[in-house]
N, C-alpha and C. Protein backbone atom coordinates (compact mmCIF):
# COMPACT_ATOMS: atom_id res chain seq x y z
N UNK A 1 -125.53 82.61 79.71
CA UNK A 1 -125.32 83.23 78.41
C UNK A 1 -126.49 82.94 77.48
N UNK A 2 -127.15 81.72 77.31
CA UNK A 2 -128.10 81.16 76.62
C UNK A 2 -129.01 82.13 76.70
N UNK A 3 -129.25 82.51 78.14
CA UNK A 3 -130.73 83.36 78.51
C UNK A 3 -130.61 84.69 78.08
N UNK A 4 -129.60 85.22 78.31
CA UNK A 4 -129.36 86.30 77.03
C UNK A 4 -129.86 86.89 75.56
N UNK A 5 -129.47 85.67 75.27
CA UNK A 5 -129.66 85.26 73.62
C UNK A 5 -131.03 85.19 73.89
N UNK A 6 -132.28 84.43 74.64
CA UNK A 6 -133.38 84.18 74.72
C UNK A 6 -134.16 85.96 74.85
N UNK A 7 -133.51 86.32 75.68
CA UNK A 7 -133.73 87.72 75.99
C UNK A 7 -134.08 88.62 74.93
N UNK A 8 -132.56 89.12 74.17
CA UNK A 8 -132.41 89.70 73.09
C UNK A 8 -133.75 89.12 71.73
N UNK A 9 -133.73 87.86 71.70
CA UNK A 9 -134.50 87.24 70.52
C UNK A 9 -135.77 88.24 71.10
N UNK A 10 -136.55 88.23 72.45
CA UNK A 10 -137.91 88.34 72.61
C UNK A 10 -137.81 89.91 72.72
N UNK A 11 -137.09 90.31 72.91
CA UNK A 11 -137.25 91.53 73.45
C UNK A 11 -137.06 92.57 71.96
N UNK A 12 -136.91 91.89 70.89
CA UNK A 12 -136.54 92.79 69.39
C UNK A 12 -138.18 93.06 69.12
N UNK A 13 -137.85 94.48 68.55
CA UNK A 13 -139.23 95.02 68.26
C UNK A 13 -138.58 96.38 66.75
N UNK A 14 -139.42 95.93 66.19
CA UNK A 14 -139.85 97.31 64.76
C UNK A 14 -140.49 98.67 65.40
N UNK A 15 -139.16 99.17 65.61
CA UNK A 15 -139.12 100.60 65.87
C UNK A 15 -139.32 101.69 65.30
N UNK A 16 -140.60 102.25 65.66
CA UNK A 16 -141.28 103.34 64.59
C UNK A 16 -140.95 104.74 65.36
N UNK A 17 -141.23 105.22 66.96
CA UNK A 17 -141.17 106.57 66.94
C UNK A 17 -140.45 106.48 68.39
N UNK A 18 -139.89 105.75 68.73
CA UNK A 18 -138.45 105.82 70.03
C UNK A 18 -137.17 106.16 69.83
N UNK A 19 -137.51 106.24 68.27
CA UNK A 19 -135.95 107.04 68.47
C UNK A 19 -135.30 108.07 68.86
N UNK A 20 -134.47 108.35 69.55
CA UNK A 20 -133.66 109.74 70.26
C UNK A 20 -132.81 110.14 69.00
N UNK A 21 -132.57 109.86 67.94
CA UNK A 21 -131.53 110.77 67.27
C UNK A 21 -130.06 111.09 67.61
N UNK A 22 -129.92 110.16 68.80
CA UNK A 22 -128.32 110.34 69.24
C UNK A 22 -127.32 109.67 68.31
N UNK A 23 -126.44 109.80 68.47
CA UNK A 23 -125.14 109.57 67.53
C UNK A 23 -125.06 107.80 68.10
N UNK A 24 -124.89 106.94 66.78
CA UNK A 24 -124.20 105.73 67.04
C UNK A 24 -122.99 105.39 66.86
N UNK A 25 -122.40 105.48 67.74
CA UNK A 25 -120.92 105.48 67.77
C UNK A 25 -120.31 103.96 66.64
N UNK A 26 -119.15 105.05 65.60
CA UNK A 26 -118.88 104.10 64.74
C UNK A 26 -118.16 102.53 65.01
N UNK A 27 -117.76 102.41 66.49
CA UNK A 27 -117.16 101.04 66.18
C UNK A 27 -118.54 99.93 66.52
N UNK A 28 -119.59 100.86 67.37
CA UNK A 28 -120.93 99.73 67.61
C UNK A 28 -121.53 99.47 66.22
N UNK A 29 -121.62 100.29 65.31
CA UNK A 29 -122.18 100.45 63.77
C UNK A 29 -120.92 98.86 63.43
N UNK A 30 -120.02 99.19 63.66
CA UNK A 30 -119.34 97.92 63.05
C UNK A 30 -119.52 96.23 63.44
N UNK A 31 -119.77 96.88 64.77
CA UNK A 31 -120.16 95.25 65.25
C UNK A 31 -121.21 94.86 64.74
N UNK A 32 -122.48 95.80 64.68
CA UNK A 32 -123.38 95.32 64.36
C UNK A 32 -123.58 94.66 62.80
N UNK A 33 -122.87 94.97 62.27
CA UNK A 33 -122.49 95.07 60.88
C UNK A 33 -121.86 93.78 60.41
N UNK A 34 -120.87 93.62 61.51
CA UNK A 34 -120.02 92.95 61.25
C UNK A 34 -120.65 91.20 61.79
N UNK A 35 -122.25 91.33 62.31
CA UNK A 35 -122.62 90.57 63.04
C UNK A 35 -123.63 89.83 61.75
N UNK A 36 -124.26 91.44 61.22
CA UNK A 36 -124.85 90.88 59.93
C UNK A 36 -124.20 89.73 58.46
N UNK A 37 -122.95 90.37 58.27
CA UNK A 37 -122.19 90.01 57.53
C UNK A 37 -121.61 88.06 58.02
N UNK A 38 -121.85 88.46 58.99
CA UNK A 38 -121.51 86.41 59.48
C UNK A 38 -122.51 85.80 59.50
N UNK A 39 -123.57 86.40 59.16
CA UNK A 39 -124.55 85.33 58.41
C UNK A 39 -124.61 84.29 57.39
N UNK A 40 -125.23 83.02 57.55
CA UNK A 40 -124.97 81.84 56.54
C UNK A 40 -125.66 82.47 55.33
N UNK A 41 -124.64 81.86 54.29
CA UNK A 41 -125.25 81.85 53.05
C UNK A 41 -125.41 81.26 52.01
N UNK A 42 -126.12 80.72 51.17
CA UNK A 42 -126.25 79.45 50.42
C UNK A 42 -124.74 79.87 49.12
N UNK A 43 -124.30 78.77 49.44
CA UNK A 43 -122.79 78.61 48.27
C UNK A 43 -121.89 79.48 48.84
N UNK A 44 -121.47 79.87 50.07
CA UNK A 44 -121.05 81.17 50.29
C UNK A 44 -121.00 82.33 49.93
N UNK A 45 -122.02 82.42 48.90
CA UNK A 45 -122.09 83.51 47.97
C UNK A 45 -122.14 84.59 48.48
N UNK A 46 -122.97 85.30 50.02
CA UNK A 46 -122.61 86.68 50.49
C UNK A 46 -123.24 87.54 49.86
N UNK A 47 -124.67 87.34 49.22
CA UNK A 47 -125.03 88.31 48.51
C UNK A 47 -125.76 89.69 48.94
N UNK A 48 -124.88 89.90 50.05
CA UNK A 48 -126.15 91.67 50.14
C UNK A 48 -125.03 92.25 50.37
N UNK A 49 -125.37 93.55 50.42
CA UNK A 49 -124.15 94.47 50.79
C UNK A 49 -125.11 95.58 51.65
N UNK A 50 -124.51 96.75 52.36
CA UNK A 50 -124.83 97.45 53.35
C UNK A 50 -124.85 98.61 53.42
N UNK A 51 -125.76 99.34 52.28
CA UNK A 51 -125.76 101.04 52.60
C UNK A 51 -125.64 101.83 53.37
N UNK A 52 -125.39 102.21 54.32
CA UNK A 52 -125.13 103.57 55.25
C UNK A 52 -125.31 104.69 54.98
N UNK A 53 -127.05 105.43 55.02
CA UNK A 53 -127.40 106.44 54.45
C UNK A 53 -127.33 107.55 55.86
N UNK A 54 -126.37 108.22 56.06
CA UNK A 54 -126.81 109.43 56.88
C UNK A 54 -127.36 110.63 56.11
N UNK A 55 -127.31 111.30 54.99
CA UNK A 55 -127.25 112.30 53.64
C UNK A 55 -128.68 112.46 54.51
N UNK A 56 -129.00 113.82 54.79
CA UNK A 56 -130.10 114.55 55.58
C UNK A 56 -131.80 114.42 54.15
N UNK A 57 -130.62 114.83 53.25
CA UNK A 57 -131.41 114.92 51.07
C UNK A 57 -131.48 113.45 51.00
N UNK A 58 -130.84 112.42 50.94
CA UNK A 58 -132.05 111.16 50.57
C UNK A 58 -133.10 110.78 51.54
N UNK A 59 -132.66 110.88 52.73
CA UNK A 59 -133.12 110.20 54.16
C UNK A 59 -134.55 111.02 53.38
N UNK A 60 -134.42 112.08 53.39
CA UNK A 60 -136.10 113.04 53.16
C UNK A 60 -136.43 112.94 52.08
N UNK A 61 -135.84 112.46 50.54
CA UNK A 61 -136.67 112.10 49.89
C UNK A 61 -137.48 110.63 49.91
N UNK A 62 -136.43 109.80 50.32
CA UNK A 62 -137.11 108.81 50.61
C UNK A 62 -138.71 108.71 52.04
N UNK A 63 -138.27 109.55 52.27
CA UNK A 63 -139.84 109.55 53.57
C UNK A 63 -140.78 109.95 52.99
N UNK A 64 -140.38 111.27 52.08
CA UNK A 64 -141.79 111.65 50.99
C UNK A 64 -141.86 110.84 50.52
N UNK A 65 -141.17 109.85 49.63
CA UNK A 65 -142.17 108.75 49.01
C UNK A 65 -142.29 107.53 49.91
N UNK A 66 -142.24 107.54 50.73
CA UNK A 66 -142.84 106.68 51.92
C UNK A 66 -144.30 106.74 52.26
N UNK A 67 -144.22 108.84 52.45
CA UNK A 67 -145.41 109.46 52.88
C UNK A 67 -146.25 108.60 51.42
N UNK A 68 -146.12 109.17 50.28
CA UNK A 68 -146.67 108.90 49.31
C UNK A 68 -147.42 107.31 49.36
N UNK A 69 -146.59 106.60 49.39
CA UNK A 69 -147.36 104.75 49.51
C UNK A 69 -147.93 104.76 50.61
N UNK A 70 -148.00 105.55 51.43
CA UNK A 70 -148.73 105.24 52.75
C UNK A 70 -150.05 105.16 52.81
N UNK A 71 -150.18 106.79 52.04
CA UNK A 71 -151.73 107.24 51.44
C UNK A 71 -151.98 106.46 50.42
N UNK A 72 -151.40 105.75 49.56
CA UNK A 72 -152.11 104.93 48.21
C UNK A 72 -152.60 103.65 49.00
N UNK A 73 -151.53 102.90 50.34
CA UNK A 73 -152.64 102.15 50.70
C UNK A 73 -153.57 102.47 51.52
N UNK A 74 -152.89 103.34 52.37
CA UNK A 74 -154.70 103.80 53.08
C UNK A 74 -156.12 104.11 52.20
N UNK A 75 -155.64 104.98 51.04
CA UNK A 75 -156.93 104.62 49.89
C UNK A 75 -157.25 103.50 50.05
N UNK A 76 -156.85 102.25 50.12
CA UNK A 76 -157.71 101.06 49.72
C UNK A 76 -158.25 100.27 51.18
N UNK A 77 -157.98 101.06 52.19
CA UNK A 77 -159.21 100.80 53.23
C UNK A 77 -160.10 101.21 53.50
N UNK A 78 -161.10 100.71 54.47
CA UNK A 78 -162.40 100.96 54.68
C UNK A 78 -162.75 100.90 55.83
N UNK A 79 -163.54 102.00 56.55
CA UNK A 79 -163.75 102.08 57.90
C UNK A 79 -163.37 102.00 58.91
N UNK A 80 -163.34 100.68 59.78
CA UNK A 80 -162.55 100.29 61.49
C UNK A 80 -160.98 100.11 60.90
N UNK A 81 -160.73 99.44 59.84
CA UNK A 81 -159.69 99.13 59.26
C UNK A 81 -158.60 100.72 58.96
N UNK A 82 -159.20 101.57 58.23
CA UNK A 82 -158.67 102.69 58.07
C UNK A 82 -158.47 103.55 59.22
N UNK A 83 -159.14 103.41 60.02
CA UNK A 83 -159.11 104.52 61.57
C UNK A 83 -157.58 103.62 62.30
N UNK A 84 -157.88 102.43 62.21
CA UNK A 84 -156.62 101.77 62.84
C UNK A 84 -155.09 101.93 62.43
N UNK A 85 -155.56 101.87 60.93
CA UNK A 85 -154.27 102.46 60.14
C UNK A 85 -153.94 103.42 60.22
N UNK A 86 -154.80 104.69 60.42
CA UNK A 86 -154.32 106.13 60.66
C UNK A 86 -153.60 106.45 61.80
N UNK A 87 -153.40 105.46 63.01
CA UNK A 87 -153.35 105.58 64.29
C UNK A 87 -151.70 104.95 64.25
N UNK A 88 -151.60 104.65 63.26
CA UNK A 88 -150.37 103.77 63.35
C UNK A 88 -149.16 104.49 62.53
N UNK A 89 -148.01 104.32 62.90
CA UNK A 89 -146.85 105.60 62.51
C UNK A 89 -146.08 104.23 61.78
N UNK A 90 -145.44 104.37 60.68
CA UNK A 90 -144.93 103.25 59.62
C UNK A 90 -143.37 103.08 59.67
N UNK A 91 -142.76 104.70 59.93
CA UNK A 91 -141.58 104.71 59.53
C UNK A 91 -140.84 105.66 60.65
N UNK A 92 -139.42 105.43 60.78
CA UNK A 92 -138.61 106.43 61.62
C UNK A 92 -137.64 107.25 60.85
N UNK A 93 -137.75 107.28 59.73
CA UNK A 93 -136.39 107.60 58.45
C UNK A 93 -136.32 108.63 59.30
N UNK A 94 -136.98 109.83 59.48
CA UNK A 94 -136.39 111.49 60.37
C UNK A 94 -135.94 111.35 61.12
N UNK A 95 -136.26 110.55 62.43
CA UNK A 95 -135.74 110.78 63.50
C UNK A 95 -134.98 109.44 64.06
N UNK A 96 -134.63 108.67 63.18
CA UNK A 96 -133.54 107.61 63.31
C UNK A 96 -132.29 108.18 63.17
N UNK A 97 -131.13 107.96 63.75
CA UNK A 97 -129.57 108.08 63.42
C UNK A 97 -129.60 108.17 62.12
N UNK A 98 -129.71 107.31 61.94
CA UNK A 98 -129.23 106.42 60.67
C UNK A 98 -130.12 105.50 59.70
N UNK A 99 -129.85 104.98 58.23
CA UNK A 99 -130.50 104.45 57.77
C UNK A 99 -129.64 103.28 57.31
N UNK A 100 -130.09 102.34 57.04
CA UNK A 100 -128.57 100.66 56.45
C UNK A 100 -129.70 99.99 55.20
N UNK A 101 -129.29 100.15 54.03
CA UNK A 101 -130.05 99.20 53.53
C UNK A 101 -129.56 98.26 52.78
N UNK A 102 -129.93 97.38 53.09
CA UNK A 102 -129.60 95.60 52.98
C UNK A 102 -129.74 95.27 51.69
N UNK A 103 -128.97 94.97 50.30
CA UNK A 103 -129.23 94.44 49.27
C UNK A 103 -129.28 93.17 48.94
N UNK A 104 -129.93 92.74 47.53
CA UNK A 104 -129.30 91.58 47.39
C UNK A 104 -128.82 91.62 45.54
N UNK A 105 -127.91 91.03 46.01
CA UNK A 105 -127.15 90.94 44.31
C UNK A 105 -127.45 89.34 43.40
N UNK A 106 -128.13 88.59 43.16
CA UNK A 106 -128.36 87.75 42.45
C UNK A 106 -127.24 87.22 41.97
N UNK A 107 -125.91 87.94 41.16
CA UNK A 107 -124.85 87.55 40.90
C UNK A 107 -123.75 87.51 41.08
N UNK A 108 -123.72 87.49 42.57
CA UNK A 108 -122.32 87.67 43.27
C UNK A 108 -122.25 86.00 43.34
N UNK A 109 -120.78 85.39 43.17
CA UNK A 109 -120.97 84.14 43.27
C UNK A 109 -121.26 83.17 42.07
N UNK A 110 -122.13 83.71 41.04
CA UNK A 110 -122.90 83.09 40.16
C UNK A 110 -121.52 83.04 39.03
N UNK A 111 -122.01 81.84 37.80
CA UNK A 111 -123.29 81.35 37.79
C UNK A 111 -123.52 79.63 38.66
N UNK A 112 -122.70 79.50 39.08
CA UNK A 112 -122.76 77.91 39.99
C UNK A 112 -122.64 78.74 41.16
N UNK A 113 -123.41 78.81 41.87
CA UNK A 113 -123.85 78.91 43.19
C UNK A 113 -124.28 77.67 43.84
N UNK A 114 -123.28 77.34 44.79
CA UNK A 114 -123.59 75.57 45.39
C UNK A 114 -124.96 76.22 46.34
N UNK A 115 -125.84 75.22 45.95
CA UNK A 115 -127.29 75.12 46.55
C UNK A 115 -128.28 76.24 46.17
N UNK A 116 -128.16 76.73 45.18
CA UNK A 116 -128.99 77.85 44.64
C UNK A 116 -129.81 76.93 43.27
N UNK A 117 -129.05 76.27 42.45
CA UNK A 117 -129.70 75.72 41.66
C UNK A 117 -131.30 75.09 41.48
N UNK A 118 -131.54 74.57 42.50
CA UNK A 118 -133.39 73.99 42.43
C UNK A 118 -133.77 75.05 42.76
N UNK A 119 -133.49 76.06 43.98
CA UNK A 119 -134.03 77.17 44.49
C UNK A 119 -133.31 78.28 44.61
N UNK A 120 -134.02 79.63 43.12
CA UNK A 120 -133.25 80.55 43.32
C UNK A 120 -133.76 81.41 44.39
N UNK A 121 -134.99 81.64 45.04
CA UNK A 121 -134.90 82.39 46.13
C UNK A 121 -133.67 82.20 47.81
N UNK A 122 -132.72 80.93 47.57
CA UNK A 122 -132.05 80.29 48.61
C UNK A 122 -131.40 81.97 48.74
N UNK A 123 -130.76 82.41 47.28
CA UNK A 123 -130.16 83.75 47.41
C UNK A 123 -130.69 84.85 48.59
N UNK A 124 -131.93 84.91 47.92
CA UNK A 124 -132.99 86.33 48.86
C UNK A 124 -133.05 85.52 50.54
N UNK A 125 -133.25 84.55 50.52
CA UNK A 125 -133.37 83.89 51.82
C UNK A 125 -131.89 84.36 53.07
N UNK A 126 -130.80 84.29 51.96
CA UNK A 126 -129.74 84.39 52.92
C UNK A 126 -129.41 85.95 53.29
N UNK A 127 -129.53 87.00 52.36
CA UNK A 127 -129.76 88.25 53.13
C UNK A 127 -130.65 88.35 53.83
N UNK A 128 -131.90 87.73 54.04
CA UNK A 128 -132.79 87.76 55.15
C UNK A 128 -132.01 87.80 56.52
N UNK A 129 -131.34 86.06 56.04
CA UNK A 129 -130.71 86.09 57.80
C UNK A 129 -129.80 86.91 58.08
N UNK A 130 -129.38 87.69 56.93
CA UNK A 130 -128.04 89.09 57.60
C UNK A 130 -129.05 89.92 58.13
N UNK A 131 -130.22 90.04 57.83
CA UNK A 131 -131.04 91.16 58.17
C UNK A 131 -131.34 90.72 59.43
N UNK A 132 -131.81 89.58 59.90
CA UNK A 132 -131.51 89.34 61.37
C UNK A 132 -130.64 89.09 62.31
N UNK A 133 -129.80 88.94 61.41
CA UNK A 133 -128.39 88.85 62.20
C UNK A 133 -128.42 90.59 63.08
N UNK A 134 -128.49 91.06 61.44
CA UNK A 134 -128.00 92.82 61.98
C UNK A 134 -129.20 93.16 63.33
N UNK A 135 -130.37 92.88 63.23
CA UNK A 135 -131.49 93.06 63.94
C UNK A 135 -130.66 92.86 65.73
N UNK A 136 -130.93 91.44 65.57
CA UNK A 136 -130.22 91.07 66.63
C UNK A 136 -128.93 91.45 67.39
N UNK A 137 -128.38 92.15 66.77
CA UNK A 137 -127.24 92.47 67.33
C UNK A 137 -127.46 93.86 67.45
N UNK A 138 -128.10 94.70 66.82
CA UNK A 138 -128.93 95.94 67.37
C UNK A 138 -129.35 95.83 68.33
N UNK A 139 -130.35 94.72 69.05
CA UNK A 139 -130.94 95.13 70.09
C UNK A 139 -129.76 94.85 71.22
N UNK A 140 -128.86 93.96 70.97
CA UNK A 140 -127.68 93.81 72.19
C UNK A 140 -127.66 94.61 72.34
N UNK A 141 -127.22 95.97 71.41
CA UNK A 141 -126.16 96.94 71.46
C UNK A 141 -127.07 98.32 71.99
N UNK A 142 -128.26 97.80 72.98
CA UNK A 142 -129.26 98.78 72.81
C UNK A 142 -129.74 99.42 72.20
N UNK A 143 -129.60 99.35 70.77
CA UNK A 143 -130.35 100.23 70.05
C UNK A 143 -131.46 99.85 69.09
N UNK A 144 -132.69 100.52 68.62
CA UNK A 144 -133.41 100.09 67.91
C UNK A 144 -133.64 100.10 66.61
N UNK A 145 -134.40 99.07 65.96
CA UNK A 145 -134.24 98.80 64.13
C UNK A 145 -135.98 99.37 63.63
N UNK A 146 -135.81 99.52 62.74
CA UNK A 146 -137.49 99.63 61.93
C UNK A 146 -137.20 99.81 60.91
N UNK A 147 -137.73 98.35 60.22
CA UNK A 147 -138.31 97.84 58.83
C UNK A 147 -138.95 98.71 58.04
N UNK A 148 -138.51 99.46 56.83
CA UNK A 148 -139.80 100.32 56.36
C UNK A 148 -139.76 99.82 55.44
N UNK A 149 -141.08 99.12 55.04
CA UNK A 149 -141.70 98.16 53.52
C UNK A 149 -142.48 99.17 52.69
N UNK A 150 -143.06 100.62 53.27
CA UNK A 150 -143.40 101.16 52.29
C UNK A 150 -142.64 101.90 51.36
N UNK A 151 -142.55 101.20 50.18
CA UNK A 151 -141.49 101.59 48.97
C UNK A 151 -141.87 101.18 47.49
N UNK A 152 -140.91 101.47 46.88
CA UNK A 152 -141.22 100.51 45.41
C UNK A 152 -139.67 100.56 45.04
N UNK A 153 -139.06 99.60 44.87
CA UNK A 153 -138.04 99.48 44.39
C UNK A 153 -137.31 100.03 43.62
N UNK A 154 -137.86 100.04 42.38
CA UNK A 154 -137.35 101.14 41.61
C UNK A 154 -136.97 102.59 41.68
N UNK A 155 -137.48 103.16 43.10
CA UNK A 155 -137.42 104.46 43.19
C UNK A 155 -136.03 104.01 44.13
N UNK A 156 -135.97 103.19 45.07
CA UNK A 156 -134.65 103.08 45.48
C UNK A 156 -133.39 102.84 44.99
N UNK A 157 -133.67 101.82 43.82
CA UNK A 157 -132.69 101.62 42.76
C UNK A 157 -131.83 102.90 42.48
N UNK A 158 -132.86 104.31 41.68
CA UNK A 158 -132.55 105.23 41.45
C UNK A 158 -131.90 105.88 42.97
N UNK A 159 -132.58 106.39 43.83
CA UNK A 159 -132.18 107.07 44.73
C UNK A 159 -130.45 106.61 45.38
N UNK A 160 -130.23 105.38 45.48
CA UNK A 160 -129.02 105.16 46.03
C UNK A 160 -128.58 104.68 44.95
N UNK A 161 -128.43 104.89 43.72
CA UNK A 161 -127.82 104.50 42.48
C UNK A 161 -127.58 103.19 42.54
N UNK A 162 -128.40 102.05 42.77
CA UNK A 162 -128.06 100.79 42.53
C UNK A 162 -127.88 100.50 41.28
N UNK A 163 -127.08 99.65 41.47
CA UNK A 163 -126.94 99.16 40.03
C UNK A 163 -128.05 97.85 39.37
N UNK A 164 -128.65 98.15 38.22
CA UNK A 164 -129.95 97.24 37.98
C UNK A 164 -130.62 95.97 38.45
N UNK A 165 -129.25 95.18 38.51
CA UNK A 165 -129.25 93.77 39.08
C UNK A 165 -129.69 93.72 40.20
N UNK A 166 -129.50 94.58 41.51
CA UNK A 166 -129.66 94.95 42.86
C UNK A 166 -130.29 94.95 43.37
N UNK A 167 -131.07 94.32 44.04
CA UNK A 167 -132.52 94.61 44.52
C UNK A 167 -132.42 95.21 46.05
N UNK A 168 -133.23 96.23 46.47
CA UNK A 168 -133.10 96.88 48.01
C UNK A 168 -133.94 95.68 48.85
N UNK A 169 -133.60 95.25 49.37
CA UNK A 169 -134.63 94.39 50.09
C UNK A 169 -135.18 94.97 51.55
N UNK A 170 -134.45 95.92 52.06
CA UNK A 170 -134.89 96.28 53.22
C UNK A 170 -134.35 97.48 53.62
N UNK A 171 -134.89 98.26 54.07
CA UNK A 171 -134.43 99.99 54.54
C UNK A 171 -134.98 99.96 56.06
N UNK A 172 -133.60 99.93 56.53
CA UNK A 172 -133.62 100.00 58.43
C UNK A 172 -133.20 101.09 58.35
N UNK A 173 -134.47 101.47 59.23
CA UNK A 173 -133.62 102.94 60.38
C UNK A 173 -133.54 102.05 61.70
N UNK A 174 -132.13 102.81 61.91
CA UNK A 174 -131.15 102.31 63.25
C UNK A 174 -130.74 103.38 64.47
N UNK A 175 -130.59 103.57 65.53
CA UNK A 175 -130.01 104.47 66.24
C UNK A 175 -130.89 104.01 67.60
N UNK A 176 -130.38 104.55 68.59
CA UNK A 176 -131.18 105.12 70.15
C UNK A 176 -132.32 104.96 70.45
N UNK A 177 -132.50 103.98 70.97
CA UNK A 177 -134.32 104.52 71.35
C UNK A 177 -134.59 105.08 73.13
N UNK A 178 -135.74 105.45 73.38
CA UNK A 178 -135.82 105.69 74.16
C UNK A 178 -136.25 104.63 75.28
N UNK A 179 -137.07 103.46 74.11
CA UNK A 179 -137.66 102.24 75.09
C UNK A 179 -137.51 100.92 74.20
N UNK A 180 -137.77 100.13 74.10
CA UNK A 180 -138.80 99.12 73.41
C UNK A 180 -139.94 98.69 73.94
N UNK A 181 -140.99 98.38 72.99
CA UNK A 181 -142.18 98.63 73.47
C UNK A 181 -142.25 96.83 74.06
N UNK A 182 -143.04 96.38 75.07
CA UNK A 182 -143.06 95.33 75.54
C UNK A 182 -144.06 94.09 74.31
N UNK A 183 -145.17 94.98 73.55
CA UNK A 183 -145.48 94.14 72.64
C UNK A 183 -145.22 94.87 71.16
N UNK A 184 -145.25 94.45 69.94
CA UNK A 184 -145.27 94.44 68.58
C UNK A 184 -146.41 96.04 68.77
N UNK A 185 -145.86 96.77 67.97
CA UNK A 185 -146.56 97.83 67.32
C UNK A 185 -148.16 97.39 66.86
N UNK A 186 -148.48 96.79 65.93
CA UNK A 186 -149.46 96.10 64.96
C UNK A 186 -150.01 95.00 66.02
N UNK A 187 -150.00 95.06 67.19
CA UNK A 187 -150.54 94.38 68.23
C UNK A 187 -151.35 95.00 69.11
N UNK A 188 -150.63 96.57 69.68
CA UNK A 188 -150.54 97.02 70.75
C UNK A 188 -151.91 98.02 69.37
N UNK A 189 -151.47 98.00 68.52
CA UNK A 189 -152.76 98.56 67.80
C UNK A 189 -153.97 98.23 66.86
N UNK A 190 -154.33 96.92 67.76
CA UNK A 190 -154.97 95.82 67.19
C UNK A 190 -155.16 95.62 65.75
N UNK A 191 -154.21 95.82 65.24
CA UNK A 191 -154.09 96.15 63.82
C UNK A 191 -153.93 93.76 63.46
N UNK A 192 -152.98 93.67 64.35
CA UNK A 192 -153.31 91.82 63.97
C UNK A 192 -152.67 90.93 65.26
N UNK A 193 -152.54 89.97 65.56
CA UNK A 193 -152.35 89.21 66.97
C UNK A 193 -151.60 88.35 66.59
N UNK A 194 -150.16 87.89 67.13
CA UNK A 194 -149.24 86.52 66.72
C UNK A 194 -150.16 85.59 66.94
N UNK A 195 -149.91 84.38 66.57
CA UNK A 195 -150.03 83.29 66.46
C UNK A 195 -149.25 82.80 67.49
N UNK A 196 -149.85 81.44 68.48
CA UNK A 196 -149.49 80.73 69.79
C UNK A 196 -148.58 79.95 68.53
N UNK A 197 -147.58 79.09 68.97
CA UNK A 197 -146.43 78.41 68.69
C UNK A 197 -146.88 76.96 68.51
N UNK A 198 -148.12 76.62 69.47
CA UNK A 198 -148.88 75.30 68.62
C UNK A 198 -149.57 75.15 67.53
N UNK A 199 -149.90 76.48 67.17
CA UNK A 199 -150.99 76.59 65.77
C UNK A 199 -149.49 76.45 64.43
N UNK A 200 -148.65 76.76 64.86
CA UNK A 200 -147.50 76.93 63.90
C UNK A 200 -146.52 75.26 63.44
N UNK A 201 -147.15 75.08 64.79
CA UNK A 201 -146.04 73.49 64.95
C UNK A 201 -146.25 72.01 64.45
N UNK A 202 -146.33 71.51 63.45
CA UNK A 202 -146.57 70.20 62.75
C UNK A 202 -145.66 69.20 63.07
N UNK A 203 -146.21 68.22 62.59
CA UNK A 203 -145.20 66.86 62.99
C UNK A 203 -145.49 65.74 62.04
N UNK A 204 -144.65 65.54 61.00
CA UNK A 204 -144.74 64.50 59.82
C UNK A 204 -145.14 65.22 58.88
N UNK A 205 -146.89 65.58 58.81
CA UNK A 205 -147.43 65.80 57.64
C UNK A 205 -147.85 67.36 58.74
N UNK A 206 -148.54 67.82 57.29
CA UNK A 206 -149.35 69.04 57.65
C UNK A 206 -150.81 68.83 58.50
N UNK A 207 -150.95 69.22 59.96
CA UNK A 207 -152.11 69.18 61.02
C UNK A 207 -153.19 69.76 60.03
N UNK A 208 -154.25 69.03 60.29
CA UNK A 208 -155.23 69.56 59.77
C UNK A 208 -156.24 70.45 60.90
């Protein structure tokens, strides 16, 4: 069972253009969901909640302004850097199932939130791990996730009517893929290279 779990961990990948568009059947949408949601959270507070965008009209406005930040940062490259970036596909919003986006509410819980006090990011930290929770339990369920960071908040705020306090922290497209790719996207397009697990690993103080 362990090796499983080892499996699933290595084998998760940010899914940009494998998606098939097939239907995700609603009780797997729940597990997965329901996998996110049992994530730890500082004070038990529980602070994200879980959009479920199928609406054909946001899914596409939101990709135009996807398209839009894409080109404002490609403006600010230069040469080998920009050819690499052009080569590289960012987002699946069209041809994903589905879209889930992960909030976080600052004041769910509040204002004594046990263990939030020295550190208010503990909040943003713990929808993280729902976001891997959900990740992870996507790839069990065969299907694939992709992160799309090109955004600006505020336009999401508006678009899914959040309410001010709210912050979107993450817009997954979810559904079918056809594969997963054996390495990282931004690898396979020498765009940047992980780091070996000894360059990462300290002991007492910080390795110099």
């Amino acid at each position: 069972m362990s090796s499983q779990f080892y499996d699933v961990v290595h084998r998760r990948r940010d899914v940009r253009g494998q998606f098939t568009g097939a239907p995700v059947p609603e009780d797997v949408l729940m597990r997965v969901l329901s996998a996110a949601h049992a994530a730890p959270s500082v004070g038990l507070s529980q602070p994200w909640d879980f959009v479920v965008v199928r609406d054909p009209g946001i899914r596409g406005a939101f990709h135009d302004h996807v398209r839009h930040e894409r080109d404002t940062f490609a403006a600010t490259l230069d040469g080998e850097a920009a050819q690499r970036f052009a080569r590289i596909k960012i987002d699946g919003v069209r041809e994903s199932t589905l879209s889930v986006v992960v909030t976080y509410d600052p004041d769910r819980g509040a204002p004594a939130v046990l263990g939030r006090h020295s550190i208010a990011d503990t909040g943003l930290y713990s929808v993280c791990l729902a976001i891997q929770n959900l990740w992870l339990a996507a790839t069990a369920e065969q299907l694939g996730v992709g992160w799309v960071s090109f955004y600006r908040e505020p336009f999401v705020q508006e678009l899914l009517g959040l309410p001010a306090r709210v912050r979107p922290v993450a817009w997954l497209c979810l559904g079918p893929v056809t594969h997963l790719e054996e390495a990282p996207d931004l690898e396979r397009h020498n765009w940047s290279r992980r780091r070996p697990l000894g360059a990462a690993v300290h002991h007492d103080r910080w390795a110099q």
